[in-house]
C-alpha atoms as a PDB file:
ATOM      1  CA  UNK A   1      11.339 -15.290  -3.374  1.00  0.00           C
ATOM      2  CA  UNK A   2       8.082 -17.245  -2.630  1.00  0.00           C
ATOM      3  CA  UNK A   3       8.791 -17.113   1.097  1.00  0.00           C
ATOM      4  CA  UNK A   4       9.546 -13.378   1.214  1.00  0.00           C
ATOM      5  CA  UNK A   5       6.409 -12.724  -1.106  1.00  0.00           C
ATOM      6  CA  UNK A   6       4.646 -14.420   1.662  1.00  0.00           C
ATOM      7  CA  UNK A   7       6.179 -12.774   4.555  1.00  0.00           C
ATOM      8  CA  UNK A   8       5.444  -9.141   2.893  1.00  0.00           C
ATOM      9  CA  UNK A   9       1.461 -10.578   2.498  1.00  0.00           C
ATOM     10  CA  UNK A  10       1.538 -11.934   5.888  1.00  0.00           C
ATOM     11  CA  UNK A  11       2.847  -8.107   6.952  1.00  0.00           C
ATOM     12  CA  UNK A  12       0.521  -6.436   4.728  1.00  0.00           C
ATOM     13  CA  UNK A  13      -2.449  -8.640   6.326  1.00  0.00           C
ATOM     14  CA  UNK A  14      -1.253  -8.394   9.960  1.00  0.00           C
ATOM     15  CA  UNK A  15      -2.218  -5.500  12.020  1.00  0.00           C
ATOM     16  CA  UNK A  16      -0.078  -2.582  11.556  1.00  0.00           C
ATOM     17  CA  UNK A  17      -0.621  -1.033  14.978  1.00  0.00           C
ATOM     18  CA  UNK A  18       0.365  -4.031  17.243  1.00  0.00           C
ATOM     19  CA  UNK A  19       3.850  -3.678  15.126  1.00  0.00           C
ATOM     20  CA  UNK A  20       4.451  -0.762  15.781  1.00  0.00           C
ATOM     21  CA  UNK A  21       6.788  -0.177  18.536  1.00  0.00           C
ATOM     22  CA  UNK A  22       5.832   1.963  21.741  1.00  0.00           C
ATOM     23  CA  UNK A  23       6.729   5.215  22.910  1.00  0.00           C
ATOM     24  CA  UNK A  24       6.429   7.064  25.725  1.00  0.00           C
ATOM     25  CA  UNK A  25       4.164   9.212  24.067  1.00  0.00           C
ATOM     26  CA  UNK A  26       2.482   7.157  21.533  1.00  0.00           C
ATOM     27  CA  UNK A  27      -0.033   9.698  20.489  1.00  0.00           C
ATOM     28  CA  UNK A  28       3.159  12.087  19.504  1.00  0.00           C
ATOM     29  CA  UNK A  29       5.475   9.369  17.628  1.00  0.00           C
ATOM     30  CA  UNK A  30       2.818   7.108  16.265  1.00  0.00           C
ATOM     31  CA  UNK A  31       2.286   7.239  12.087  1.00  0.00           C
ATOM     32  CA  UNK A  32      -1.095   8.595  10.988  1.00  0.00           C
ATOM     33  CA  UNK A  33      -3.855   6.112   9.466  1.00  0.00           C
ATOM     34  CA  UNK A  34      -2.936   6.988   5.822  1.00  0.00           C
ATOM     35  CA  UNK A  35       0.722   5.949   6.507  1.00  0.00           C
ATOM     36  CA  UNK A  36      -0.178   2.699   8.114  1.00  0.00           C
ATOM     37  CA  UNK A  37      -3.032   2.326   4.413  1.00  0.00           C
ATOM     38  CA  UNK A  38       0.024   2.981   2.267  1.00  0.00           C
ATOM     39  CA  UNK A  39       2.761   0.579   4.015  1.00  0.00           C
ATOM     40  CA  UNK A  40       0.122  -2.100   4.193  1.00  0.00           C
ATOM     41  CA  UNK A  41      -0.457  -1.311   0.098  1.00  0.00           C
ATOM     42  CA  UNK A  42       3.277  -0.930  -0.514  1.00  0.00           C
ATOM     43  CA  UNK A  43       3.707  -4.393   1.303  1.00  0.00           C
ATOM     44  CA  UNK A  44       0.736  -6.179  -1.138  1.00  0.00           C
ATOM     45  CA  UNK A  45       2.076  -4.315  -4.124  1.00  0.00           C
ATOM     46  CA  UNK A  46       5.642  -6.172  -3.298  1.00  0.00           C
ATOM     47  CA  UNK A  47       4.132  -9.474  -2.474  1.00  0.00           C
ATOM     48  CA  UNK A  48       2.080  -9.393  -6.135  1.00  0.00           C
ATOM     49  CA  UNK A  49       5.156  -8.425  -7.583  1.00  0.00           C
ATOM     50  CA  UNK A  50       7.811 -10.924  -6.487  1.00  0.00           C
ATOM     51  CA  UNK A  51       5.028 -13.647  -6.905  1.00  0.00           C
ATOM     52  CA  UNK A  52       4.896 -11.925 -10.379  1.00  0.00           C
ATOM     53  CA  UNK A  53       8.011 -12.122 -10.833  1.00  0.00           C
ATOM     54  CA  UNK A  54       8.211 -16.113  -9.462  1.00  0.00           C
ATOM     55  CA  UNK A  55       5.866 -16.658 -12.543  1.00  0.00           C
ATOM     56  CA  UNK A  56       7.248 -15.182 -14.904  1.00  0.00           C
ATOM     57  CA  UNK A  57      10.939 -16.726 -14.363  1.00  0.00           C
ATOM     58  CA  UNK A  58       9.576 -20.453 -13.809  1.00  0.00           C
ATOM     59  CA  UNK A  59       6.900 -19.704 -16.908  1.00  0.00           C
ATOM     60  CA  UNK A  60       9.263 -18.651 -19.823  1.00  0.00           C
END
Protein backbone atom coordinates (compact mmCIF):
# COMPACT_ATOMS: atom_id res chain seq x y z
CA UNK A 1 0.00 0.00 0.00
CA UNK A 2 3.04 2.27 0.76
CA UNK A 3 4.35 1.80 -2.77
CA UNK A 4 1.04 2.55 -4.51
CA UNK A 5 0.51 5.62 -2.06
CA UNK A 6 3.74 6.68 -3.51
CA UNK A 7 3.14 6.01 -7.06
CA UNK A 8 -0.38 8.03 -6.87
CA UNK A 9 1.97 11.13 -5.14
CA UNK A 10 4.58 10.65 -7.66
CA UNK A 11 1.43 10.97 -10.39
CA UNK A 12 -0.17 13.68 -8.59
CA UNK A 13 3.36 15.62 -8.56
CA UNK A 14 4.36 14.74 -12.15
CA UNK A 15 3.19 16.82 -14.95
CA UNK A 16 -0.16 15.97 -16.12
CA UNK A 17 0.25 17.19 -19.69
CA UNK A 18 3.42 15.20 -20.73
CA UNK A 19 1.02 12.05 -19.67
CA UNK A 20 -1.31 12.65 -21.53
CA UNK A 21 -1.36 10.82 -24.70
CA UNK A 22 -1.40 12.64 -28.23
CA UNK A 23 -3.89 13.12 -30.75
CA UNK A 24 -4.08 14.21 -33.94
CA UNK A 25 -5.85 17.07 -32.85
CA UNK A 26 -4.70 17.73 -29.43
CA UNK A 27 -6.44 21.00 -28.99
CA UNK A 28 -9.93 18.95 -29.70
CA UNK A 29 -9.27 15.70 -27.41
CA UNK A 30 -7.11 17.22 -24.76
CA UNK A 31 -8.89 17.62 -20.96
CA UNK A 32 -9.37 21.22 -19.83
CA UNK A 33 -7.06 22.74 -16.93
CA UNK A 34 -9.71 22.11 -14.20
CA UNK A 35 -9.76 18.36 -15.13
CA UNK A 36 -6.05 17.99 -15.11
CA UNK A 37 -6.42 20.34 -11.07
CA UNK A 38 -8.94 17.70 -10.02
CA UNK A 39 -7.08 14.31 -11.18
CA UNK A 40 -3.89 15.71 -9.75
CA UNK A 41 -6.16 16.41 -6.28
CA UNK A 42 -8.00 13.09 -6.63
CA UNK A 43 -4.45 11.42 -6.97
CA UNK A 44 -3.06 13.38 -3.48
CA UNK A 45 -6.38 12.76 -1.81
CA UNK A 46 -5.65 8.79 -2.54
CA UNK A 47 -2.04 8.93 -1.66
CA UNK A 48 -3.04 10.72 2.00
CA UNK A 49 -5.52 8.21 2.29
CA UNK A 50 -3.83 4.83 1.77
CA UNK A 51 -0.83 6.33 3.78
CA UNK A 52 -3.75 6.99 6.24
CA UNK A 53 -4.83 4.03 6.10
CA UNK A 54 -0.97 2.35 6.41
CA UNK A 55 -1.10 4.19 9.86
CA UNK A 56 -3.83 3.41 11.11
CA UNK A 57 -3.54 -0.57 10.49
CA UNK A 58 0.27 -0.74 11.75
CA UNK A 59 -0.84 1.90 14.77
CA UNK A 60 -3.79 0.03 16.49
Amino acid sequence: MILLALALAGLGAADQRALWWRFRDPAANEPSDSAYRSKRIVAFLCAAVMMGMVLWTFTW
